[in-house]
C-alpha atoms as a PDB file:
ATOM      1  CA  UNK A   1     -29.475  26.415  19.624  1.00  0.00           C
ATOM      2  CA  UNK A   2     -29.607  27.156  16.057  1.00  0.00           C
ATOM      3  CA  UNK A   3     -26.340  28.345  15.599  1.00  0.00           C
ATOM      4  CA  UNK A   4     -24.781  25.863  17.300  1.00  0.00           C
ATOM      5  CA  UNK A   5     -26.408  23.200  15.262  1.00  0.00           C
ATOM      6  CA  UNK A   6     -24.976  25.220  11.863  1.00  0.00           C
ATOM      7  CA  UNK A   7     -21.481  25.484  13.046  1.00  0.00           C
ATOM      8  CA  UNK A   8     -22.088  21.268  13.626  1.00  0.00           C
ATOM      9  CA  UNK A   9     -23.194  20.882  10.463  1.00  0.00           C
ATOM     10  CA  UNK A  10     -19.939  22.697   9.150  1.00  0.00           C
ATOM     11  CA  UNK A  11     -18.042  20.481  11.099  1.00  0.00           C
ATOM     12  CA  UNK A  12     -19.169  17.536  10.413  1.00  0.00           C
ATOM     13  CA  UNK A  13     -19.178  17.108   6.715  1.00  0.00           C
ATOM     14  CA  UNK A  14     -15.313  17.518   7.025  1.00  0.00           C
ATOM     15  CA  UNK A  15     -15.540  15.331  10.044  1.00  0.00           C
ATOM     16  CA  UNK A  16     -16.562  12.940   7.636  1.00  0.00           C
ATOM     17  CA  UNK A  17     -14.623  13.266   5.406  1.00  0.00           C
ATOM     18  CA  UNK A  18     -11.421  12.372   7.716  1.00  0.00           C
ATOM     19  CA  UNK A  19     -13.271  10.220   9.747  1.00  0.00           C
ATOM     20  CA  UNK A  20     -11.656   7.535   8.101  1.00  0.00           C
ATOM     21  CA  UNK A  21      -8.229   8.385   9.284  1.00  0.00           C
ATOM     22  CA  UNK A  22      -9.142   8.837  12.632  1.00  0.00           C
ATOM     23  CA  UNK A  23     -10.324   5.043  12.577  1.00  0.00           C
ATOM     24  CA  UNK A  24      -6.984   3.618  11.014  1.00  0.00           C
ATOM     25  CA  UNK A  25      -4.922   5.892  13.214  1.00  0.00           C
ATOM     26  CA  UNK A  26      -7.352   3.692  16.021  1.00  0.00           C
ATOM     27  CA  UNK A  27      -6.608   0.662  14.605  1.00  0.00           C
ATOM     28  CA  UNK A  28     -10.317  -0.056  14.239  1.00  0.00           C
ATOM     29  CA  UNK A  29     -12.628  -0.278  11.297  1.00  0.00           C
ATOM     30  CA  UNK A  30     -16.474   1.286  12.064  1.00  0.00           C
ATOM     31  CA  UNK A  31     -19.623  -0.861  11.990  1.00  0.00           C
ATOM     32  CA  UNK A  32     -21.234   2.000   9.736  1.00  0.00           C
ATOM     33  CA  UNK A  33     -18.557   0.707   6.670  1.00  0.00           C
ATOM     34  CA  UNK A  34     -20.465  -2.608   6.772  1.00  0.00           C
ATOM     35  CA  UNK A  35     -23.826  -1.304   6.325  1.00  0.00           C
ATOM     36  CA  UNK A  36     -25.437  -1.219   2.770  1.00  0.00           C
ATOM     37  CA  UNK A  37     -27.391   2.095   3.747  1.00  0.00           C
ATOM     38  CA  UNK A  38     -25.635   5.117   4.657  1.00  0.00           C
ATOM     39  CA  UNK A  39     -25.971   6.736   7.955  1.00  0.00           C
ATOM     40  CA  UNK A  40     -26.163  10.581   8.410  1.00  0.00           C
ATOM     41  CA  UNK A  41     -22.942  12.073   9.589  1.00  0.00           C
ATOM     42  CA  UNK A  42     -25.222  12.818  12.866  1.00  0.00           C
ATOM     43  CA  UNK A  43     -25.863   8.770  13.881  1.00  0.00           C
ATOM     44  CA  UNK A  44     -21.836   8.127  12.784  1.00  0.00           C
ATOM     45  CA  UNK A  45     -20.887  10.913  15.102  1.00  0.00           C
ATOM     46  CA  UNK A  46     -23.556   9.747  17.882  1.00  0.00           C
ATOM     47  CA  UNK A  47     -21.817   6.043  17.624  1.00  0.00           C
ATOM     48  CA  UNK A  48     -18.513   7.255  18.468  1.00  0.00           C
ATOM     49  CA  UNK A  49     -16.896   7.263  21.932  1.00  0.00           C
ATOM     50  CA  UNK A  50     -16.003  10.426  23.885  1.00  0.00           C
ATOM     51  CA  UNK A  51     -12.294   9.381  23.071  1.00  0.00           C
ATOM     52  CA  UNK A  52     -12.796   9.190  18.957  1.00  0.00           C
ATOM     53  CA  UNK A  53     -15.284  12.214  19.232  1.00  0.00           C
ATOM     54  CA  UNK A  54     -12.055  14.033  20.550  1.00  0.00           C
ATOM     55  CA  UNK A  55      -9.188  12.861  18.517  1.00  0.00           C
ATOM     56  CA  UNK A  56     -11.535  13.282  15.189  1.00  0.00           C
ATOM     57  CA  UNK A  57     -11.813  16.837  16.607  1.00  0.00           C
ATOM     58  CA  UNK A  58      -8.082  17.233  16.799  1.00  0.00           C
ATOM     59  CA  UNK A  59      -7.795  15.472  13.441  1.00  0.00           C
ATOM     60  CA  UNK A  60     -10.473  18.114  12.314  1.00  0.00           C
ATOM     61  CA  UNK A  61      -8.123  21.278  13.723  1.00  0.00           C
ATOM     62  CA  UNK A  62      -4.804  19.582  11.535  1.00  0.00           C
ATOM     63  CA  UNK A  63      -7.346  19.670   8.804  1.00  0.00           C
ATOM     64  CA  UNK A  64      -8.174  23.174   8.746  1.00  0.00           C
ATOM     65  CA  UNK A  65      -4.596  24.100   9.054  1.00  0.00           C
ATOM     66  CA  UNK A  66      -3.772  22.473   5.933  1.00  0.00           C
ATOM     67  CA  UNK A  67      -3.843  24.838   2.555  1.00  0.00           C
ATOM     68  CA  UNK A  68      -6.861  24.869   0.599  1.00  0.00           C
ATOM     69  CA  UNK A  69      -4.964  22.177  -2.393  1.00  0.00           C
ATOM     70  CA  UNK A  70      -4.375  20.025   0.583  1.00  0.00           C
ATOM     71  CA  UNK A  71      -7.722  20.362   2.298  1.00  0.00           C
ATOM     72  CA  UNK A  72      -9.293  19.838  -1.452  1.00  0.00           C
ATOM     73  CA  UNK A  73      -6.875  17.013  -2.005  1.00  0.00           C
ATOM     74  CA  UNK A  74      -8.085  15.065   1.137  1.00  0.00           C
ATOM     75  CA  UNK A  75     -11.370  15.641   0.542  1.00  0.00           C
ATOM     76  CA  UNK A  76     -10.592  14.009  -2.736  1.00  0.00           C
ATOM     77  CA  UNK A  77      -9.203  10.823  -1.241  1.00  0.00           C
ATOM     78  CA  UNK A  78     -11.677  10.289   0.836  1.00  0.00           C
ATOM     79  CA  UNK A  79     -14.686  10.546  -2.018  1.00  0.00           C
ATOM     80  CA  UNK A  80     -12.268   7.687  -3.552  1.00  0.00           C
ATOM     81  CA  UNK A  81     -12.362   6.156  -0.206  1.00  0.00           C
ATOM     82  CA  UNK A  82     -15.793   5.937   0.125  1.00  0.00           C
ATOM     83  CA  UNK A  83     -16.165   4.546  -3.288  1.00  0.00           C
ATOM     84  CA  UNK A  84     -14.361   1.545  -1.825  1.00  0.00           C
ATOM     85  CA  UNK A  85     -15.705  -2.095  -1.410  1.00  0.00           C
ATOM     86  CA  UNK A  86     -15.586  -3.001   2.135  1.00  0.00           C
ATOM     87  CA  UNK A  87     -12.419  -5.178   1.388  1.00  0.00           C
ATOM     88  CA  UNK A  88     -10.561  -2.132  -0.303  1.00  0.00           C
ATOM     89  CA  UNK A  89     -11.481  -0.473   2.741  1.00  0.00           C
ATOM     90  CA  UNK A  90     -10.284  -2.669   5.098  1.00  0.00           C
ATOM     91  CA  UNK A  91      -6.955  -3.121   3.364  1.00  0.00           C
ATOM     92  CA  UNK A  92      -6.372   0.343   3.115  1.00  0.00           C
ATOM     93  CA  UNK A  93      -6.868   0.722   6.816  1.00  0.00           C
ATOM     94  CA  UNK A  94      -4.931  -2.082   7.456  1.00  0.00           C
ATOM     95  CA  UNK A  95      -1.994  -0.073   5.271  1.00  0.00           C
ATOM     96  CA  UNK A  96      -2.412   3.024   6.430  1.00  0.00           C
ATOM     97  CA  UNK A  97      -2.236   1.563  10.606  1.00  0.00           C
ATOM     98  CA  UNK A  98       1.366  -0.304   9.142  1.00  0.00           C
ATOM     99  CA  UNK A  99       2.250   3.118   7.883  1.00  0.00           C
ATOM    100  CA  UNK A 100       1.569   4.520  11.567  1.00  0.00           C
ATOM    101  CA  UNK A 101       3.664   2.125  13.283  1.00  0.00           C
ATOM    102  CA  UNK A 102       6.559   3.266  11.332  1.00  0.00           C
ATOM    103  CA  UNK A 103       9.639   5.030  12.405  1.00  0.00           C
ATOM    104  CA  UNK A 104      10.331   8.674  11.308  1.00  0.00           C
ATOM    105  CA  UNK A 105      12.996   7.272   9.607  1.00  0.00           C
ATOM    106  CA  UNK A 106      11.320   4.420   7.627  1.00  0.00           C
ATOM    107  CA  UNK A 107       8.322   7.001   6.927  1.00  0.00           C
ATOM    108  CA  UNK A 108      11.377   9.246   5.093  1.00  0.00           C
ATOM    109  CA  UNK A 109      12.825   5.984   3.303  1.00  0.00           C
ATOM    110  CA  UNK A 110       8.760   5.235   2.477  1.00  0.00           C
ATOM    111  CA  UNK A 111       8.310   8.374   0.880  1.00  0.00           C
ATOM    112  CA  UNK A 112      11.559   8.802  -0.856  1.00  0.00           C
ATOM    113  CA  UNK A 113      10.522   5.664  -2.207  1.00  0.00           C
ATOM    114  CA  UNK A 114       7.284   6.965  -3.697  1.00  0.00           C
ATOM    115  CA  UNK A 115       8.639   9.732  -4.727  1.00  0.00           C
ATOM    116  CA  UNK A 116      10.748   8.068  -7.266  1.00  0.00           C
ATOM    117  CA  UNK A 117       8.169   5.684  -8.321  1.00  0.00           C
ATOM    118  CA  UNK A 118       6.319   8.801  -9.378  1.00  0.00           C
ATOM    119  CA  UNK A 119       8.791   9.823 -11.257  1.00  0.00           C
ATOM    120  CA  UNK A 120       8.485   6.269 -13.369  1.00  0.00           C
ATOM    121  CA  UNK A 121       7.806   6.186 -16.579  1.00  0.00           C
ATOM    122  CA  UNK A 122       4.160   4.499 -16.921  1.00  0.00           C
ATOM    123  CA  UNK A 123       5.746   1.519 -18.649  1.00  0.00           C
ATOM    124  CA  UNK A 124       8.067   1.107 -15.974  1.00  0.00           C
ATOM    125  CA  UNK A 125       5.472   1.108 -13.651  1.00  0.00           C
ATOM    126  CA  UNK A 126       3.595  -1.376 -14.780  1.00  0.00           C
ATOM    127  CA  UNK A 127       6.749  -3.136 -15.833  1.00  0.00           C
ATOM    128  CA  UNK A 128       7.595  -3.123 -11.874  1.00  0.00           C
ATOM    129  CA  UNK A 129       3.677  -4.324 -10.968  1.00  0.00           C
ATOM    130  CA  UNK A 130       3.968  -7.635 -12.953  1.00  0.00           C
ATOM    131  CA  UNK A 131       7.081  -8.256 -11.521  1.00  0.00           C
ATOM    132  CA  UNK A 132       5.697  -8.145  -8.379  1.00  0.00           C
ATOM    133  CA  UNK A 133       2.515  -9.741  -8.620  1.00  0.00           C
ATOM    134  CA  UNK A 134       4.565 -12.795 -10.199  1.00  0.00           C
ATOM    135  CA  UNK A 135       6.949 -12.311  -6.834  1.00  0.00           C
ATOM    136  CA  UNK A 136       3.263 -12.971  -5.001  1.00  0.00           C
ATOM    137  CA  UNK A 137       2.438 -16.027  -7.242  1.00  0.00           C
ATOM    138  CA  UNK A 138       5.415 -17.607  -6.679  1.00  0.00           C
ATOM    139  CA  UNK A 139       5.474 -20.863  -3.873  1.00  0.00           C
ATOM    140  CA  UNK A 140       6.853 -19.595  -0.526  1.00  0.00           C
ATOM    141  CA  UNK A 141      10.481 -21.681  -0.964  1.00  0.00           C
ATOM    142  CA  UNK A 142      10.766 -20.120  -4.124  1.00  0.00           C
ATOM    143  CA  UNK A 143      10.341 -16.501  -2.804  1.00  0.00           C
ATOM    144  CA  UNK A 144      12.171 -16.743  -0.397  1.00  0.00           C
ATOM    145  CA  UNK A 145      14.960 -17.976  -2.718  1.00  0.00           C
ATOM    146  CA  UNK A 146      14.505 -15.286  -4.610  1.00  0.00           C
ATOM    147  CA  UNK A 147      14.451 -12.947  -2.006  1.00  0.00           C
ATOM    148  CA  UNK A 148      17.919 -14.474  -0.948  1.00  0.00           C
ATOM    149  CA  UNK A 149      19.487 -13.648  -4.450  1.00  0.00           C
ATOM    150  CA  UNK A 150      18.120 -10.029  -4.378  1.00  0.00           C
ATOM    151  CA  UNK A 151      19.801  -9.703  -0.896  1.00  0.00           C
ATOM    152  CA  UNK A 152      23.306 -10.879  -2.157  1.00  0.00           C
ATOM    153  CA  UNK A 153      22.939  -9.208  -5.080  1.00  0.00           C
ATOM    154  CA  UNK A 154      22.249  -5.670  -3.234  1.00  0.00           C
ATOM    155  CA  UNK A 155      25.468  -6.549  -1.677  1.00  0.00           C
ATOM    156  CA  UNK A 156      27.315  -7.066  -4.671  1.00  0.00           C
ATOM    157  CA  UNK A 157      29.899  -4.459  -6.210  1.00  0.00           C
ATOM    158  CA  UNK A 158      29.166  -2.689  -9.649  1.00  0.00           C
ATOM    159  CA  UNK A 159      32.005  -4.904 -11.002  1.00  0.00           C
ATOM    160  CA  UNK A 160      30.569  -8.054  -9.717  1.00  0.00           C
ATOM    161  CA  UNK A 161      27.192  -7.396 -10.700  1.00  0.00           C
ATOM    162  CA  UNK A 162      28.545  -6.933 -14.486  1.00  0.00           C
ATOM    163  CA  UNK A 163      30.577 -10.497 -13.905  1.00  0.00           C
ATOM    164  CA  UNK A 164      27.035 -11.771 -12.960  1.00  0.00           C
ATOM    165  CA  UNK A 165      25.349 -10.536 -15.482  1.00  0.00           C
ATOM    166  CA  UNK A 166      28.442 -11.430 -17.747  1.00  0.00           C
ATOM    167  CA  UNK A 167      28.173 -15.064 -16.925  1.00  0.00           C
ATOM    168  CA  UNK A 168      24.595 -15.638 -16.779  1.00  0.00           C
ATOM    169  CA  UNK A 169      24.032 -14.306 -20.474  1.00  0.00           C
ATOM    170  CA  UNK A 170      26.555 -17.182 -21.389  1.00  0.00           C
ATOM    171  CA  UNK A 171      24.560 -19.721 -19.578  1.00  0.00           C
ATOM    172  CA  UNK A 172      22.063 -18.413 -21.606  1.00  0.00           C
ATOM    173  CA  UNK A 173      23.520 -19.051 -24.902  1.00  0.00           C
ATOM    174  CA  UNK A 174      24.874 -22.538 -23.974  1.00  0.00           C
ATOM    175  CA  UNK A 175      22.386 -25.287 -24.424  1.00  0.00           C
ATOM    176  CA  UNK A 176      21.801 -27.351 -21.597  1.00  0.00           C
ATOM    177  CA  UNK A 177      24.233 -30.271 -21.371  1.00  0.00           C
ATOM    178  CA  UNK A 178      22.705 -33.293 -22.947  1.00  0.00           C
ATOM    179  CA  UNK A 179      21.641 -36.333 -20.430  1.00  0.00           C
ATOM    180  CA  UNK A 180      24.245 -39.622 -21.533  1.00  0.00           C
ATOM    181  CA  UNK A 181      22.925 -42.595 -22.548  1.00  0.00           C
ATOM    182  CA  UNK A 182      23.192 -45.678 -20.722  1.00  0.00           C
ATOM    183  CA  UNK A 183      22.583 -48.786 -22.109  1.00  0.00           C
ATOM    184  CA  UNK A 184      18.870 -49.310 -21.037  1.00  0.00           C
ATOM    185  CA  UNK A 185      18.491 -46.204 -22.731  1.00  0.00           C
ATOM    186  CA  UNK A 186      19.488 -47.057 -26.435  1.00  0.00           C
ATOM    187  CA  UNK A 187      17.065 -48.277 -28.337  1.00  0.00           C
ATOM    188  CA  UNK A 188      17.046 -50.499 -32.010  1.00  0.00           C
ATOM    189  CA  UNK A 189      15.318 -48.337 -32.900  1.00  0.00           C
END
């Protein structure tokens, strides 16, 4: 009995520590998250059903296939994890279950995507951030506007994007054409 309750207690510490995944790759968010004091490893693992227990045990095997940098690095994520507010949580969950849905092939465009934005210069970066959270700020009608113009200008050529840009710096530059006066609008004074 002993020894099986030491190889569980190996097991479950990195149980718990991917535990997390197993419940976004579910789709579901555990009770436990909610609670303002901690349960052991040993009541989270008692809560789960047979079906969890046994994809967090397959989740478990992946896990100790993975080098010692990526076992480390997961271990790391999911300190940071923990660390979480309940709404981070959720939202990473939530992000992580999109990511799941995903088709190999906009996974690939997804992390090519990263990739590059890792490469960013830290001023870029942030640049790129407070573009986007104005792009959240703005009223729908005018993102989706927006969204439009992005659209047609991904379709664009390299010579009509420099005509664009050509003719929009000299709107620029003009002044806004004055309203005319009308009559009721002149004053004596």
């Amino acid at each position: 009995m002993r020894a099986n309750r030491t190889k569980s207690k190996g097991v479950l510490p990195a149980a718990a520590a991917i535990l997390s995944l197993l419940f976004a790759l579910m789709g579901t968010v555990p009770p436990v998250w909610g609670q303002t004091t901690p349960e052991s490893p040993e009541e989270q693992w008692s809560k789960l059903t047979p079906e969890q227990k046994e994809a967090l045990k397959q989740r478990y095997k992946a896990f100790k296939r993975l080098s010692a940098e990526d076992q480390k690095e997961v271990h790391s994520r999911m300190d940071e994890f923990r660390k979480m507010s309940p709404g981070e949580r959720k939202l990473v969950l939530e992000n992580f279950s999109t990511y799941q849905r995903l088709s190999n092939e906009e996974r690939r465009v997804l992390q090519q995507n990263y990739q590059r934005w890792k490469k960013l210069p830290p001023e870029r970066r942030e640049q790129l951030r407070r573009n986007y959270r104005r792009l959240l700020r703005m009223a729908p009608e005018e993102r989706q506007k927006f969204l439009e113009n992005y659209r047609q200008w991904q379709r664009m050529s390299p010579e009509e994007r420099a005509l664009a840009r050509q003719q929009g710096a000299i709107r620029k530059q003009q002044p806004p054409p004055r309203p005319k006066k009308t009559r009721k609008d002149k004053s004596p004074l």
